[in-house]
Structures are given as structure tokens and as C-alpha cells.
C-alpha atoms as a PDB file:
ATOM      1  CA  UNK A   1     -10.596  64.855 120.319  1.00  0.00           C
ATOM      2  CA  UNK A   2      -7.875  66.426 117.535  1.00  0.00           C
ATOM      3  CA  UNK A   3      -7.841  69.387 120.508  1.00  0.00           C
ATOM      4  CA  UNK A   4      -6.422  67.147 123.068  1.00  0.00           C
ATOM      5  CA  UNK A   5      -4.192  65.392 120.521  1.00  0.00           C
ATOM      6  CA  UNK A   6      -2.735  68.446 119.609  1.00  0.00           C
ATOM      7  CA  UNK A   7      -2.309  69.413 123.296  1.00  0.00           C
ATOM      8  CA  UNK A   8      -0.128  66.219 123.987  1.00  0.00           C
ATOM      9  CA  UNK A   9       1.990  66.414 121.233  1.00  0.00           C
ATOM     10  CA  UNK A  10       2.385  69.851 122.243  1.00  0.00           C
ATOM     11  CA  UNK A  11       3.362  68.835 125.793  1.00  0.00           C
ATOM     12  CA  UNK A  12       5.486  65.907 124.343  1.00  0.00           C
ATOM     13  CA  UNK A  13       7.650  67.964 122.737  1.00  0.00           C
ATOM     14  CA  UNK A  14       8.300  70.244 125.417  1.00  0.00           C
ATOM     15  CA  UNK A  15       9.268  67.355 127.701  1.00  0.00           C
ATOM     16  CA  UNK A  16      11.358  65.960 125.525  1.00  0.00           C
ATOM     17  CA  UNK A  17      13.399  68.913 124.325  1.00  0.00           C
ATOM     18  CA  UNK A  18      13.778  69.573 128.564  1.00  0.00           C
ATOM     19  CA  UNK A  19      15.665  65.948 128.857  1.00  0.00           C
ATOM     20  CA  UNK A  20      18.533  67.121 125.420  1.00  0.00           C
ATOM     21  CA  UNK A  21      21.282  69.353 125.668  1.00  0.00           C
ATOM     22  CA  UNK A  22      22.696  71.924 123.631  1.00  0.00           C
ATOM     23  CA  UNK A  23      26.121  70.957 121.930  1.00  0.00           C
ATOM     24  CA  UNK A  24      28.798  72.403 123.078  1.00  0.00           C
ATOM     25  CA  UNK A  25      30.183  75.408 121.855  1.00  0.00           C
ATOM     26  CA  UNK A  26      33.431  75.468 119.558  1.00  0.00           C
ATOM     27  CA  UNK A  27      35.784  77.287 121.743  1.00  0.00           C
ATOM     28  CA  UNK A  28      39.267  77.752 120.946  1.00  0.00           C
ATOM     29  CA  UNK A  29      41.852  77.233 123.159  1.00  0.00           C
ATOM     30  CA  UNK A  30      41.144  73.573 124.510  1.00  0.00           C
ATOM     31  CA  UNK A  31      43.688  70.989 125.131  1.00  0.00           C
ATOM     32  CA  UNK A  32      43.180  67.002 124.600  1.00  0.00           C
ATOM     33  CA  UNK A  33      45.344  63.855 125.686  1.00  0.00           C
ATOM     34  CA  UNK A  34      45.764  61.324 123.023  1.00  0.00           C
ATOM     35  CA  UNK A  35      44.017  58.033 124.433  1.00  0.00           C
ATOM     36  CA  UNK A  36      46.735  55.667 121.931  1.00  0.00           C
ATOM     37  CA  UNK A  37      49.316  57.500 123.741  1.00  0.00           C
ATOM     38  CA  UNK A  38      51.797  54.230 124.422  1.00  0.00           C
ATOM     39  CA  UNK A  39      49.536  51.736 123.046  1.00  0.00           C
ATOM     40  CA  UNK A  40      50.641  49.995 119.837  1.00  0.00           C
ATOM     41  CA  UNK A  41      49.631  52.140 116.679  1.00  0.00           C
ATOM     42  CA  UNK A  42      50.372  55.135 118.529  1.00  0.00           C
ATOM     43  CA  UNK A  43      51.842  56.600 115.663  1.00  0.00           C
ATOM     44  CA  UNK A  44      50.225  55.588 112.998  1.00  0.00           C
ATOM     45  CA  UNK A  45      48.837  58.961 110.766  1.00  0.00           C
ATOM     46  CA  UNK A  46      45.527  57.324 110.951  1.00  0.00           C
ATOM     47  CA  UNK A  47      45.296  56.925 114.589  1.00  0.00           C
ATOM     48  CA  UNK A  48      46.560  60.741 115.107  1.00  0.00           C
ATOM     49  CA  UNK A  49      44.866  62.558 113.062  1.00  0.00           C
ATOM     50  CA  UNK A  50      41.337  61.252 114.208  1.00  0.00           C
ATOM     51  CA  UNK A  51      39.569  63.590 116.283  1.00  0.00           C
ATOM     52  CA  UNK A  52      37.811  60.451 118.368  1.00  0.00           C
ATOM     53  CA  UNK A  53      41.070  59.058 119.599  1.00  0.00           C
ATOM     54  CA  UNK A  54      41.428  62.253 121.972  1.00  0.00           C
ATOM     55  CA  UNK A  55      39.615  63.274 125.323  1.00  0.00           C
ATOM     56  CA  UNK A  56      38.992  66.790 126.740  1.00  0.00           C
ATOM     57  CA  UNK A  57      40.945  67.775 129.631  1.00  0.00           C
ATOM     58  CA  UNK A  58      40.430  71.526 129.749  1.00  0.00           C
ATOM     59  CA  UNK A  59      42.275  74.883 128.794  1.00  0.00           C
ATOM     60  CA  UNK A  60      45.066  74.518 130.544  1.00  0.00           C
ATOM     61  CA  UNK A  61      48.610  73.387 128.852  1.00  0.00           C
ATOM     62  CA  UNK A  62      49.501  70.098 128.743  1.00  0.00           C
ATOM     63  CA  UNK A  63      52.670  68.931 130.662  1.00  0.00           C
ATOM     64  CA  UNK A  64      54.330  66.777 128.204  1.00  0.00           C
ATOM     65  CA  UNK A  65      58.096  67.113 127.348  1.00  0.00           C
ATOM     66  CA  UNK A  66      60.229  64.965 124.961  1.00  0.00           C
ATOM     67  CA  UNK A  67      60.520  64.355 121.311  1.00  0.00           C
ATOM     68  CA  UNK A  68      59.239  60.970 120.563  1.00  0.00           C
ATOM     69  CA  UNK A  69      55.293  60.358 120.358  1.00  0.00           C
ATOM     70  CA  UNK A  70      52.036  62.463 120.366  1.00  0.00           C
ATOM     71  CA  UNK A  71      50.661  62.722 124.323  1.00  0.00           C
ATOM     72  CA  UNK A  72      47.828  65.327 122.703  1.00  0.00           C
ATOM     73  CA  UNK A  73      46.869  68.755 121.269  1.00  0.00           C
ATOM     74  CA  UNK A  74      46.368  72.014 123.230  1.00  0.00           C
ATOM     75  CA  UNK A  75      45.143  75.204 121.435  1.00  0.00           C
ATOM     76  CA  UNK A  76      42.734  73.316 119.336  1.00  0.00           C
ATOM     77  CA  UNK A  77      39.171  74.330 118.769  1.00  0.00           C
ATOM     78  CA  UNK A  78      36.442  72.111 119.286  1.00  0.00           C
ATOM     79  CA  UNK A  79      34.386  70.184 117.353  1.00  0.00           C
ATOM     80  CA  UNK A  80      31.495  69.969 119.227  1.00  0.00           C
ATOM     81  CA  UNK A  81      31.679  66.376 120.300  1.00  0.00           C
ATOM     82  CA  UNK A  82      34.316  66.783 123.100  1.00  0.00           C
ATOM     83  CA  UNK A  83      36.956  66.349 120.578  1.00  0.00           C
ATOM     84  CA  UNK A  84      39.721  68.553 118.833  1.00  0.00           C
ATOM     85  CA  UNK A  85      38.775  69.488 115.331  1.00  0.00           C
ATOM     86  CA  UNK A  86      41.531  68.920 112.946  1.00  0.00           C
ATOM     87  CA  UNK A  87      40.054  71.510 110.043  1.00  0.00           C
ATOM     88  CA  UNK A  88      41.325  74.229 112.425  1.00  0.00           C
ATOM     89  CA  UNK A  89      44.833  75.140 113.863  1.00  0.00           C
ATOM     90  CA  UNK A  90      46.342  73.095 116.881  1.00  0.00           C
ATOM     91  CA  UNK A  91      49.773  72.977 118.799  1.00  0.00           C
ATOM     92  CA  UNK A  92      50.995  69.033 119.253  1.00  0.00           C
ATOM     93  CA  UNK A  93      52.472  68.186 122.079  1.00  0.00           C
ATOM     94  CA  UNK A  94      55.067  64.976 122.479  1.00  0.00           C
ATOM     95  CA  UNK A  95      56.643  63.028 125.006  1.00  0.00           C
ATOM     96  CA  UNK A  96      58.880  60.447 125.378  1.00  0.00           C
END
């Protein structure tokens, strides 16, 4: 019997680690929008400099030009979640 328990848990674990995925890698390089971006608290050093308040677009540039609020960060590295991680270096990009 403790032969065909082990044998399950065996084959329990291998199904479940086929159903998680691997996190994904810190790459440098990535650009986020800032989801506050016009919303109000937009500016508020709490609400910018949390990594959750972003969303991963890609590794192109972002297209924002002016000289008033935060639209996101490009060149960031990140932090494994799908967000930018603010230990590391980053380029801010505004618009108006």
C-alpha cells in the first residue's frame, strides 16, 4: 500500500508542477505605462514610485512628450511580476 502511495504523490507532483510557470526573467530594457496616468493622485510620490501601479507594454520606447506628469518608465528592469523594479535604474517618461 505505502508503494502506491508513494507512486501518487509522485505523479501528483509532476502534474502539478506541469499546470505553474516559471517567473519571468528580469530583463533590462522594458518599458511600462503608468495606469494613474490622468487619474487623481497621479502625482503623488506614493502612487509613482510603486512598481504595481505600472503595466508591461514591451521594449519598445514609449511615445510620450511634454513636461507635466509621469505616462511611464522605459529602460527599467523587471521585477519579475510584470512590473518595473524601482531598486534598479529607469528613464521616466512625461506628458502633458
Amino acid at each position: 500500500m505505502k508503494k502506491y502511495l508513494g507512486i501518487i504523490v509522485v505523479i501528483l507532483a509532476v502534474s502539478v508542477s506541469a499546470f505553474t510557470t516559471a517567473k519571468k526573467s528580469n530583463l533590462v530594457g522594458n518599458s511600462y505605462t503608468y495606469d494613474l496616468y490622468g487619474m487623481p493622485g497621479q502625482d503623488d510620490p506614493v502612487n509613482l514610485n510603486n512598481g504595481a501601479n505600472y503595466t508591461y507594454v514591451g521594449t519598445s520606447s514609449l511615445s510620450c512628450t511634454g513636461t507635466a506628469h509621469r505616462c511611464g518608465v522605459q529602460d527599467a528592469t523587471d521585477d519579475g511580476f510584470g512590473h518595473p523594479d524601482f531598486t534598479k535604474s529607469y528613464t521616466i517618461r512625461i506628458r502633458n
